[in-house]
N, C-alpha and C. Protein backbone atom coordinates (compact mmCIF):
# COMPACT_ATOMS: atom_id res chain seq x y z
N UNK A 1 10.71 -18.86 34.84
CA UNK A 1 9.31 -18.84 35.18
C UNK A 1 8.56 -18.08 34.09
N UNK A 2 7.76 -18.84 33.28
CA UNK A 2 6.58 -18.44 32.76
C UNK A 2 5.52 -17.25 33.14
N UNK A 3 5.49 -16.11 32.64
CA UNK A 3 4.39 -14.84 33.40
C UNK A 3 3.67 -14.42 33.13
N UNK A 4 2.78 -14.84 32.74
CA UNK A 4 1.26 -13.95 32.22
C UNK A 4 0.67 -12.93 32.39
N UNK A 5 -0.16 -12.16 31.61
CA UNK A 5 -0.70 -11.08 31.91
C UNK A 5 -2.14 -11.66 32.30
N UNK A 6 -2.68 -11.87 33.24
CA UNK A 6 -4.51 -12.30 32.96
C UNK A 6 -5.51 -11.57 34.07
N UNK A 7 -6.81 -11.93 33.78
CA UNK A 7 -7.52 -11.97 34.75
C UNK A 7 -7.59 -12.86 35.96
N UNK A 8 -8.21 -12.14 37.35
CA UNK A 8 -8.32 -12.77 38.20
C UNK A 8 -9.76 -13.04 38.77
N UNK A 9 -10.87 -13.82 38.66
CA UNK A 9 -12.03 -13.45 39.11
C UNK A 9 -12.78 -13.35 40.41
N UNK A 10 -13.17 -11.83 40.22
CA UNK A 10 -13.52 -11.51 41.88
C UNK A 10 -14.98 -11.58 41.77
N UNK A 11 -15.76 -10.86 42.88
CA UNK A 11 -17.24 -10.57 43.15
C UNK A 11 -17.99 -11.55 43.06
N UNK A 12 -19.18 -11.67 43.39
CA UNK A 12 -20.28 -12.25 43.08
C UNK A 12 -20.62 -13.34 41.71
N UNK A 13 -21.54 -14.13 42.29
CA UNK A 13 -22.20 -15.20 41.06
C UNK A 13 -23.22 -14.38 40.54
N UNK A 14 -23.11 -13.91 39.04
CA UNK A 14 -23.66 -13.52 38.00
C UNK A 14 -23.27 -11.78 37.79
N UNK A 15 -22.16 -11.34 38.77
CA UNK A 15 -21.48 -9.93 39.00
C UNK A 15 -20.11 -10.00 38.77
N UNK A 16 -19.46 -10.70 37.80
CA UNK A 16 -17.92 -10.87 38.21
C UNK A 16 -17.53 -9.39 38.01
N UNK A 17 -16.03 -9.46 38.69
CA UNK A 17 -15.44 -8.41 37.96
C UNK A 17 -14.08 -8.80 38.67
N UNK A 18 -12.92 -8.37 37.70
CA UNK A 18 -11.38 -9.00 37.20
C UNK A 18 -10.39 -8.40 37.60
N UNK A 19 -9.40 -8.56 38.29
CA UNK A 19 -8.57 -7.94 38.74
C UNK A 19 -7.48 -7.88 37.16
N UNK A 20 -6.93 -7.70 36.69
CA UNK A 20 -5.66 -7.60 36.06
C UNK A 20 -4.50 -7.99 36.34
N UNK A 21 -4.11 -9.39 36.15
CA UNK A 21 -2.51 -9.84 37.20
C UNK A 21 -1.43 -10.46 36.51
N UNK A 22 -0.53 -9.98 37.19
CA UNK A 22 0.75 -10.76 36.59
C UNK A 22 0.68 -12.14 37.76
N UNK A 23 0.91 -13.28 37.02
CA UNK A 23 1.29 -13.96 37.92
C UNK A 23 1.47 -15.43 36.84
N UNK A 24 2.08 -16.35 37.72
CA UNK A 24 2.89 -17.52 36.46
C UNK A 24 1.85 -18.53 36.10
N UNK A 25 2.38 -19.03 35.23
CA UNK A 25 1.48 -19.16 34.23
C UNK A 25 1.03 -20.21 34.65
N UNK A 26 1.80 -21.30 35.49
CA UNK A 26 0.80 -22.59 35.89
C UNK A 26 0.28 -22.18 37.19
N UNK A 27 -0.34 -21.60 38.00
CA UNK A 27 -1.00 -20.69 38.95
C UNK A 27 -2.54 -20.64 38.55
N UNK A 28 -3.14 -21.19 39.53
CA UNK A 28 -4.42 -21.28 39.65
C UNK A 28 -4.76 -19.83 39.40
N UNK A 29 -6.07 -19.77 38.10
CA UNK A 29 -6.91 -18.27 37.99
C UNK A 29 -6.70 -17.70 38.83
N UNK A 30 -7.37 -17.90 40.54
CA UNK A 30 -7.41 -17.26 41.48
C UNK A 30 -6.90 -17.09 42.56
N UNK A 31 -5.21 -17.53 42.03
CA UNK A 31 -4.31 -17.78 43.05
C UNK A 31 -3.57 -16.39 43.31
N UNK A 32 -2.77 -16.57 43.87
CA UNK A 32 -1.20 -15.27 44.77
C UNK A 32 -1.34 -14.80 43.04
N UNK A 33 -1.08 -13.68 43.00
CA UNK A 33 -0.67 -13.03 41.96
C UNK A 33 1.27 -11.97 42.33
N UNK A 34 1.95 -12.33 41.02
CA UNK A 34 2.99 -11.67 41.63
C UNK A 34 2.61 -10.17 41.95
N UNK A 35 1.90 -9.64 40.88
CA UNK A 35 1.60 -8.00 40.76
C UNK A 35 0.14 -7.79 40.55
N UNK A 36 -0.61 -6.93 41.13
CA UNK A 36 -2.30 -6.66 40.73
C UNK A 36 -1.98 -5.35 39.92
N UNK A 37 -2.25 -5.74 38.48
CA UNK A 37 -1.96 -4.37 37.48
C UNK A 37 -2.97 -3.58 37.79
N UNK A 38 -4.13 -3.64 37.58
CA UNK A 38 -5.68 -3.09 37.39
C UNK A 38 -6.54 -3.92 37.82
N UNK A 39 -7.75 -3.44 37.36
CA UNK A 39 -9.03 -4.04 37.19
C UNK A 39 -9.95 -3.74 36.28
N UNK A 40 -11.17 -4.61 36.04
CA UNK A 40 -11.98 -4.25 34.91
C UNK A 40 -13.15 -4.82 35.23
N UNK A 41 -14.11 -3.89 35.42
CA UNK A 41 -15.81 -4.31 35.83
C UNK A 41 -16.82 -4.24 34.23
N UNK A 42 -16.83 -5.68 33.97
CA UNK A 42 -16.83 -5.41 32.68
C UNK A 42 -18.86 -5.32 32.45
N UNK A 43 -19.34 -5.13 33.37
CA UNK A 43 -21.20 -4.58 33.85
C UNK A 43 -20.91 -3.12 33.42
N UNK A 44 -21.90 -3.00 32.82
CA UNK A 44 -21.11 -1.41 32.49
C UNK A 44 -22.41 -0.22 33.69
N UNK A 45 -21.96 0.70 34.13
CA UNK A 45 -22.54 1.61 35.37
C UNK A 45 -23.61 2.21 34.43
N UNK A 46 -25.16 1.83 35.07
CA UNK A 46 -25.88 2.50 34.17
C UNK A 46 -26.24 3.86 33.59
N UNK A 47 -25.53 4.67 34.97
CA UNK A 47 -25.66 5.77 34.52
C UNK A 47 -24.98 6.51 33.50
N UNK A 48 -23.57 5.64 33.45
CA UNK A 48 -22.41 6.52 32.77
C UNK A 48 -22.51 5.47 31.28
N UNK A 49 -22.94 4.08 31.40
CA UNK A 49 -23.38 3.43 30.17
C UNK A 49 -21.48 3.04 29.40
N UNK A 50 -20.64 2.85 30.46
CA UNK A 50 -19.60 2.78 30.08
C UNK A 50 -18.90 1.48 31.02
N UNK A 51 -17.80 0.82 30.62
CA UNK A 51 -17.17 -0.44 31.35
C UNK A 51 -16.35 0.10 32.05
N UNK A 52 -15.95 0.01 33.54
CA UNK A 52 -14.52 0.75 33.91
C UNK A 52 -13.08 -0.02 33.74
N UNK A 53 -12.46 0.75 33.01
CA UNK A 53 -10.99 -0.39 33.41
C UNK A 53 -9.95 0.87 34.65
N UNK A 54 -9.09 -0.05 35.25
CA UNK A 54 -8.29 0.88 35.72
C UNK A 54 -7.00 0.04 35.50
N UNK A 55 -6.26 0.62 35.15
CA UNK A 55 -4.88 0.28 34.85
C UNK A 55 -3.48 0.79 34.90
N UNK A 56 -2.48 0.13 35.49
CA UNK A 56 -1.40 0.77 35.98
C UNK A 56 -0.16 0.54 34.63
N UNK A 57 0.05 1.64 34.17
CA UNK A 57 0.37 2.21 32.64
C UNK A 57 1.85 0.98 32.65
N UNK A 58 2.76 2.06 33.84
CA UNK A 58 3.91 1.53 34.48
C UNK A 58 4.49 0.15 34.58
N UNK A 59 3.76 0.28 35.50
CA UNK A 59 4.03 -1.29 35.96
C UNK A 59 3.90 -2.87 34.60
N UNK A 60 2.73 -2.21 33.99
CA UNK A 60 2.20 -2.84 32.90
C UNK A 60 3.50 -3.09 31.86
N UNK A 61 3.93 -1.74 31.65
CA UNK A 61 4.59 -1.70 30.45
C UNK A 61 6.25 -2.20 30.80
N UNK A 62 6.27 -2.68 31.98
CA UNK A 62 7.68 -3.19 33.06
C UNK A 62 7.33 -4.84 32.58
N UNK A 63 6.57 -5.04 32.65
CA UNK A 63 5.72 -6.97 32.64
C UNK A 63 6.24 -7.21 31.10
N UNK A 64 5.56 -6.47 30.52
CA UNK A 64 5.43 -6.59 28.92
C UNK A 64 7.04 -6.53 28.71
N UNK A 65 8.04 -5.52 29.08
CA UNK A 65 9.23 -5.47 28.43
C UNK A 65 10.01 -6.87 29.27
N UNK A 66 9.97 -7.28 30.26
CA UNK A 66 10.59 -8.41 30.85
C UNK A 66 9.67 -9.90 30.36
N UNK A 67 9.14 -9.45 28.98
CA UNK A 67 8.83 -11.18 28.56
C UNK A 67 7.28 -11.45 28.92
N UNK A 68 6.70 -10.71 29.73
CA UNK A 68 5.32 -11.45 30.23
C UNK A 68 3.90 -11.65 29.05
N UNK A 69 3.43 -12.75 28.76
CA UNK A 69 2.47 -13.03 27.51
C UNK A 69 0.95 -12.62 28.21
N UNK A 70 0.51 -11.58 27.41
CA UNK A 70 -1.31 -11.13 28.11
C UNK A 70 -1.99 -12.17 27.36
N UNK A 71 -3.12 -12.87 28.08
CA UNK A 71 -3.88 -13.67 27.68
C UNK A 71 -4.72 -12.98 26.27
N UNK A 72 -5.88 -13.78 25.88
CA UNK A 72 -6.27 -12.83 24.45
C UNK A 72 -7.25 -11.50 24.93
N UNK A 73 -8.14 -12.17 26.23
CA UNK A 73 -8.16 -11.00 26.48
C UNK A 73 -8.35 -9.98 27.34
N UNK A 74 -6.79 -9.87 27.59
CA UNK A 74 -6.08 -8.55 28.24
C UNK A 74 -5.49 -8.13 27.09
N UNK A 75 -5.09 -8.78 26.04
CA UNK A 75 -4.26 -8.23 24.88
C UNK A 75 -5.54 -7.19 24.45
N UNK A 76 -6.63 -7.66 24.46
CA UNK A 76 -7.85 -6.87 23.28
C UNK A 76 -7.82 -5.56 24.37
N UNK A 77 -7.60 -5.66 25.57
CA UNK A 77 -7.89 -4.20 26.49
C UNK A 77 -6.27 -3.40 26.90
N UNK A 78 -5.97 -4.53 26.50
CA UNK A 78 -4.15 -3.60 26.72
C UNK A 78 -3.83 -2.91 25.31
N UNK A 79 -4.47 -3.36 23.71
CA UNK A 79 -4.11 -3.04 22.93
C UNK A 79 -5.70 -1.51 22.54
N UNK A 80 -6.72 -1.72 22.86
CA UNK A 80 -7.08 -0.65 23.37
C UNK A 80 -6.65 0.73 24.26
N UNK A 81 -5.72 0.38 25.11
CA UNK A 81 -5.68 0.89 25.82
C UNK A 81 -4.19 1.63 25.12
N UNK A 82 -3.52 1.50 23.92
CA UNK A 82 -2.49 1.83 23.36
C UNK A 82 -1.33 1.15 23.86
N UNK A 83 -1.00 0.37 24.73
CA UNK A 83 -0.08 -0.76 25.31
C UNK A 83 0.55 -0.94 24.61
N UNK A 84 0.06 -1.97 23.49
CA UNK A 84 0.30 -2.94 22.44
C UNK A 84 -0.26 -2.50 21.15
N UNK A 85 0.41 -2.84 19.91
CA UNK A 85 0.08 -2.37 19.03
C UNK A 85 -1.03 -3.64 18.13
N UNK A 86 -2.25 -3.12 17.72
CA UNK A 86 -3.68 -4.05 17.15
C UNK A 86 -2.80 -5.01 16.29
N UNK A 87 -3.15 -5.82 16.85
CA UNK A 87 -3.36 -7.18 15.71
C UNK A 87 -4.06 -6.83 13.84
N UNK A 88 -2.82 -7.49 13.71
CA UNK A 88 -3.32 -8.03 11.50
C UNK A 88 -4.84 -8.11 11.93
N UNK A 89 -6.12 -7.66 11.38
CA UNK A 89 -7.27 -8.67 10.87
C UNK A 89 -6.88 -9.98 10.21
N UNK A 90 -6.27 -10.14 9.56
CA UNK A 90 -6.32 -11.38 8.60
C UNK A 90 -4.24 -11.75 8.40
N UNK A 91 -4.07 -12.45 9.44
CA UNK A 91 -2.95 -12.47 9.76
C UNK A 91 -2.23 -13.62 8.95
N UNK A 92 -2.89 -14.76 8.06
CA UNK A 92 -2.65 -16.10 7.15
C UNK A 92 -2.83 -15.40 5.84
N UNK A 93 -3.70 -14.15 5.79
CA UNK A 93 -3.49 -14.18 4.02
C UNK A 93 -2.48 -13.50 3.70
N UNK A 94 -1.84 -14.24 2.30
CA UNK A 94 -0.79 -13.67 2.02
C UNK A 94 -0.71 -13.21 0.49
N UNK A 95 0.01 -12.16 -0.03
CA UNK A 95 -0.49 -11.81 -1.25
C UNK A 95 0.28 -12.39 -2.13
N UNK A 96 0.25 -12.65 -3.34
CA UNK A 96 0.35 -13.03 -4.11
C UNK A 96 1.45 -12.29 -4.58
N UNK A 97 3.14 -12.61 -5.26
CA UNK A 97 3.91 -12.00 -5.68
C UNK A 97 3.38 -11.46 -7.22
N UNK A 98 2.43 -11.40 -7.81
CA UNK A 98 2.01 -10.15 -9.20
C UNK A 98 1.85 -9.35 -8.79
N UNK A 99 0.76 -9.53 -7.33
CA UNK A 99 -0.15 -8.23 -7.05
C UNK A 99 0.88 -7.35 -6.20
N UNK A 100 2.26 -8.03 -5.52
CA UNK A 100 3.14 -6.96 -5.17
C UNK A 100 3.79 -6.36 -5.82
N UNK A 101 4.05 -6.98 -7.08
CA UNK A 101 4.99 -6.29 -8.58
C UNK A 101 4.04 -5.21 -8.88
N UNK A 102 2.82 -5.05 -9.18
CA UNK A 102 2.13 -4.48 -9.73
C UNK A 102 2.19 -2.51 -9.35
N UNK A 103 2.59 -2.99 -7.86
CA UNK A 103 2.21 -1.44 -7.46
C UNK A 103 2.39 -1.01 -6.20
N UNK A 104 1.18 -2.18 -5.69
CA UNK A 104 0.85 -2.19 -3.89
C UNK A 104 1.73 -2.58 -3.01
């Protein structure tokens, strides 16, 4: 079985906000999830002017070592979150064997 890391979408029309789930990969968005990692209200609270995530470190890092793929983006908030280690910027360019002789 195929296991994803993704969102789940909860709340209101024009209020979403995302649960964090493991669950397989051909599984409807808003279906049974095997595990509810977190959540993420991505409206940010005006007073505090910040997005909340909440996330379960554990459990997370149990998914990730048994194979499970985070969508792109739970990867951008799991690799924020120190999870996962950031992505290349520029992951196709490749250097040129002079400019590696040279030095760099």
């Amino acid at each position: 079985m195929a296991v994803r890391i993704r969102f789940a979408r909860h709340g209101l029309r024009n209020r979403p906000m995302f649960h964090i789930v493991a669950m397989n990969s051909r599984s409807k968005r808003d279906g049974k999830p095997l595990e509810t990692l977190g959540a993420f209200n991505p409206h940010p609270n005006m007073d505090e002017k910040a997005k909340h995530i909440t996330l379960d470190f554990a459990r997370t890092k149990y998914w990730l070592g048994v194979g499970a793929q985070p969508t792109d983006g739970v990867r951008f908030l799991l690799e924020r979150a120190g999870l996962l280690p950031p992505r290349p910027l520029y992951p196709n360019v490749r250097r040129s064997a002079e400019a590696t002789a040279q030095g760099n």
